[in-house]
Structures are given as C-alpha cells and as structure tokens.
N, C-alpha and C. Protein backbone atom coordinates (compact mmCIF):
# COMPACT_ATOMS: atom_id res chain seq x y z
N UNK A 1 20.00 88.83 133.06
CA UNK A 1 19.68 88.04 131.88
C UNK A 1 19.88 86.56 132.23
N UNK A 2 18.93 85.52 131.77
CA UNK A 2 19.08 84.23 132.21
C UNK A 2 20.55 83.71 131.46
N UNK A 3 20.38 82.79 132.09
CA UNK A 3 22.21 82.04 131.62
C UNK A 3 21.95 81.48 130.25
N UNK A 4 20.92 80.99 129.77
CA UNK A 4 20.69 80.27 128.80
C UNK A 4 21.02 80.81 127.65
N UNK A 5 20.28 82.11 127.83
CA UNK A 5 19.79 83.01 126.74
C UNK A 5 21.37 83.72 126.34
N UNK A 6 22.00 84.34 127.21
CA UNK A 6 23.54 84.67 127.28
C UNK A 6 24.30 83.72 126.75
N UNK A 7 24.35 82.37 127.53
CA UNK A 7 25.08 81.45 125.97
C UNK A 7 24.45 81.48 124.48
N UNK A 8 23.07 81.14 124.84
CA UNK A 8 22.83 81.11 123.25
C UNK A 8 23.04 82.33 122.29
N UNK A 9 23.25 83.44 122.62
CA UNK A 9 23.54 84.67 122.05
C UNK A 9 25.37 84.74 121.93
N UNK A 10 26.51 83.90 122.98
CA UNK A 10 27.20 84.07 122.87
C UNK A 10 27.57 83.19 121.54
N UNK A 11 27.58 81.83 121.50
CA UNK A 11 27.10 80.77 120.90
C UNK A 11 26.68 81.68 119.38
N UNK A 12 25.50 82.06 119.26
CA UNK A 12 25.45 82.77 117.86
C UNK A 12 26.24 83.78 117.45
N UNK A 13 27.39 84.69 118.43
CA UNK A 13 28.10 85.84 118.05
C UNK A 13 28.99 84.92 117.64
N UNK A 14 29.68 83.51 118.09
CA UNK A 14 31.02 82.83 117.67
C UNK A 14 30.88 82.52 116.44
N UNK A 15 29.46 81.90 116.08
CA UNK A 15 28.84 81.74 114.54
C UNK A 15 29.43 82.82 113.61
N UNK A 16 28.63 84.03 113.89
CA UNK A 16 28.56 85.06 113.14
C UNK A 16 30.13 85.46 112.34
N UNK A 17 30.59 86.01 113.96
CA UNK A 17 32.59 86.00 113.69
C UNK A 17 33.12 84.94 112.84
N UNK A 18 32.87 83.64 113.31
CA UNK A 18 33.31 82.32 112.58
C UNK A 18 33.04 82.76 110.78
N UNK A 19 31.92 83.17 110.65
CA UNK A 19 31.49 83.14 109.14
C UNK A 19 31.81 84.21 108.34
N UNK A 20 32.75 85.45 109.46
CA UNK A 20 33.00 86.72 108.61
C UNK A 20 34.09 86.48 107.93
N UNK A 21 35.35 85.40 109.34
CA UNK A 21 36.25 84.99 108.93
C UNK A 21 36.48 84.04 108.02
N UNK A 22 35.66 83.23 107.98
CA UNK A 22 35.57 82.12 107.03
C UNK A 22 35.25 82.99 105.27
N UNK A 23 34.72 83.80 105.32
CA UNK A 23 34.37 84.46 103.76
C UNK A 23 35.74 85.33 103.87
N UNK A 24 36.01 86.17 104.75
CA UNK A 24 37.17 86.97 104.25
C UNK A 24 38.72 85.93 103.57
N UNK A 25 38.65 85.27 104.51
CA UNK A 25 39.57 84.21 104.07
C UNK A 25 39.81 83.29 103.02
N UNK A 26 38.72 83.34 102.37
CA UNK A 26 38.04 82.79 101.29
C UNK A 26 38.17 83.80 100.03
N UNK A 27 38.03 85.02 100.06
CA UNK A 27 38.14 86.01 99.30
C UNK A 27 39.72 86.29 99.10
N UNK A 28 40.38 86.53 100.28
CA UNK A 28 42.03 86.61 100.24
C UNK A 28 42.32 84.91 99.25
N UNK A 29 41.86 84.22 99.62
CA UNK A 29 42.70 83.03 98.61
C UNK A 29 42.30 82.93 97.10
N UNK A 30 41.21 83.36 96.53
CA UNK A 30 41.14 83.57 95.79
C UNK A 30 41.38 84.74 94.84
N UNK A 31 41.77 85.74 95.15
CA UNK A 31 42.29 86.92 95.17
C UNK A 31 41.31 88.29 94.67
N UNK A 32 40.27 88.01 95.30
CA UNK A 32 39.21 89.01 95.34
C UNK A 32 39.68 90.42 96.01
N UNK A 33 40.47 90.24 96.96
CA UNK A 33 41.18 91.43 97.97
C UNK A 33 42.73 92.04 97.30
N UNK A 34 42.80 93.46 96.61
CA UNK A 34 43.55 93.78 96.11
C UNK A 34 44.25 94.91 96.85
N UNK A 35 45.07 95.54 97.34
CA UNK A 35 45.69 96.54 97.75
C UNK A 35 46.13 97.49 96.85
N UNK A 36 45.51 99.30 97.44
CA UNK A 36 45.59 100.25 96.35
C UNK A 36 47.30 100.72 97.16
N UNK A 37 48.11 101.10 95.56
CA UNK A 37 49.60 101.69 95.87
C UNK A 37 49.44 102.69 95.63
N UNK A 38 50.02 103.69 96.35
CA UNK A 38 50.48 105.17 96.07
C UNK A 38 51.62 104.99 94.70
N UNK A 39 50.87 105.96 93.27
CA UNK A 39 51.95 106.09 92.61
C UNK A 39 53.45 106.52 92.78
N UNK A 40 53.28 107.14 93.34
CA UNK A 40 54.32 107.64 93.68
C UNK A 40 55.79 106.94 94.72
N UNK A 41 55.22 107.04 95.93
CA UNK A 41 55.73 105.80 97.09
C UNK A 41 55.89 104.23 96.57
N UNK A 42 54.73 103.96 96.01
CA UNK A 42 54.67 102.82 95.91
C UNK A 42 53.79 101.58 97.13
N UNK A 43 53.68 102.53 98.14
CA UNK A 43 53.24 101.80 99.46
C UNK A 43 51.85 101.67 99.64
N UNK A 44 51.10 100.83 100.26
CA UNK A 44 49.76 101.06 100.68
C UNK A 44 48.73 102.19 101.00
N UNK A 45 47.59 102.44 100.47
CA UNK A 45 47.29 103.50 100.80
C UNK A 45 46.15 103.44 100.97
N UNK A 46 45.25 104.42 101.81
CA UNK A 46 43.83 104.42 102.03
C UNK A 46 42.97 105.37 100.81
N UNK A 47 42.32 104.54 100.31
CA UNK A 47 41.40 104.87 99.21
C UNK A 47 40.30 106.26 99.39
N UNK A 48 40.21 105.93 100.53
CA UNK A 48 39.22 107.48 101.21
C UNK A 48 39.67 108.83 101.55
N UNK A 49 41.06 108.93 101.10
CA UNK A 49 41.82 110.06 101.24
C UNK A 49 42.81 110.47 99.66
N UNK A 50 42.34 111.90 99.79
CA UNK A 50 42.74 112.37 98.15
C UNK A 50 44.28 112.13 98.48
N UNK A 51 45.10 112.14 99.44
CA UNK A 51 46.49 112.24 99.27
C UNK A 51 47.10 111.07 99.75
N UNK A 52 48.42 110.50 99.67
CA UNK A 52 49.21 109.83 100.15
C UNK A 52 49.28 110.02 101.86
N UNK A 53 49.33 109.18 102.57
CA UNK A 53 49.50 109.40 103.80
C UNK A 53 50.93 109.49 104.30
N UNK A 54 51.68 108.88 103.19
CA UNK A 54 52.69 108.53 103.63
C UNK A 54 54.38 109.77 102.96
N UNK A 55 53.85 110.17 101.90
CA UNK A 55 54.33 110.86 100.73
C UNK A 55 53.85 112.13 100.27
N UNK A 56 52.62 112.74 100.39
CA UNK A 56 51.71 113.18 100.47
C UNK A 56 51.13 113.52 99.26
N UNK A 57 51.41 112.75 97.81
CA UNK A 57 50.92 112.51 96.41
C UNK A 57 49.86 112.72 96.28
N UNK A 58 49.19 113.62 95.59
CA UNK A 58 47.85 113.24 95.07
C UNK A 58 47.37 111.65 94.63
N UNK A 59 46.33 111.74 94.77
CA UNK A 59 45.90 110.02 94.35
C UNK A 59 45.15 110.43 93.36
N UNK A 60 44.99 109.81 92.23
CA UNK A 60 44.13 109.89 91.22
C UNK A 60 42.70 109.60 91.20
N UNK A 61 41.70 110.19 90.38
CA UNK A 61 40.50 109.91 90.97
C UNK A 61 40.34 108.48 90.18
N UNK A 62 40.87 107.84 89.92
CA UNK A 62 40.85 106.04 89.00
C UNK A 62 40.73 105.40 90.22
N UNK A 63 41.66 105.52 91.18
CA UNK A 63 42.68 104.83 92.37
C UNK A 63 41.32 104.90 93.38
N UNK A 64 40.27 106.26 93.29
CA UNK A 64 39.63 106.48 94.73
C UNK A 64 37.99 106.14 94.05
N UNK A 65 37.75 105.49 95.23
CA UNK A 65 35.65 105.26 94.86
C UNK A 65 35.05 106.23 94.44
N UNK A 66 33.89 105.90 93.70
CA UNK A 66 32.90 107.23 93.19
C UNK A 66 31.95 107.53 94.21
C-alpha cells in the first residue's frame, strides 16, 4: 500500500476515535449515561442478562431492554 494513502487512512481513523471520544465524553458530562443497579446487591449490572452477575437476583423486566 502506498505511504500516502496509509497515512491518510491513519490520519482519518485518529479523526474518527477523536470524535467517538469527544461525544461519549460529552454525553457522560451531561448525564445522558446512567448505570443499571442490581436491586438487590446494589452494584452494577449488565442489562443483557436476566440475572445478577454478581448476586444472582433476578432483574426485572423494567431494568432490561425490549
């Protein structure tokens, strides 16, 4: 691959990254980004799983995506 073309592609991936971080960061300060708690535990939990990972609680279907 020519050299040119390899920077300019690297060059647009730093863009890209630059702008995922720049919106996520942007969303965390404004507080668009919320963290789901295990009732139970109380601790962080992954939304894509019916149970506690940590506790092993049912999660409610409110708590998990449709």
């Amino acid at each position: 691959m020519d050299p040119l073309v390899r920077d300019a592609l690297e060059v647009l991936l730093v863009i890209a990254v630059g702008g995922i971080l720049w919106s996520a960061i942007g969303r965390l300060r404004r507080g668009e980004v919320s963290v789901v708690r295990c009732p139970s535990c109380g601790r962080a939990v992954s939304r894509a799983y019916e149970r506690c990972g940590h506790c092993g609680a049912a999660m409610d279907q409110m708590d998990r995506p449709q």
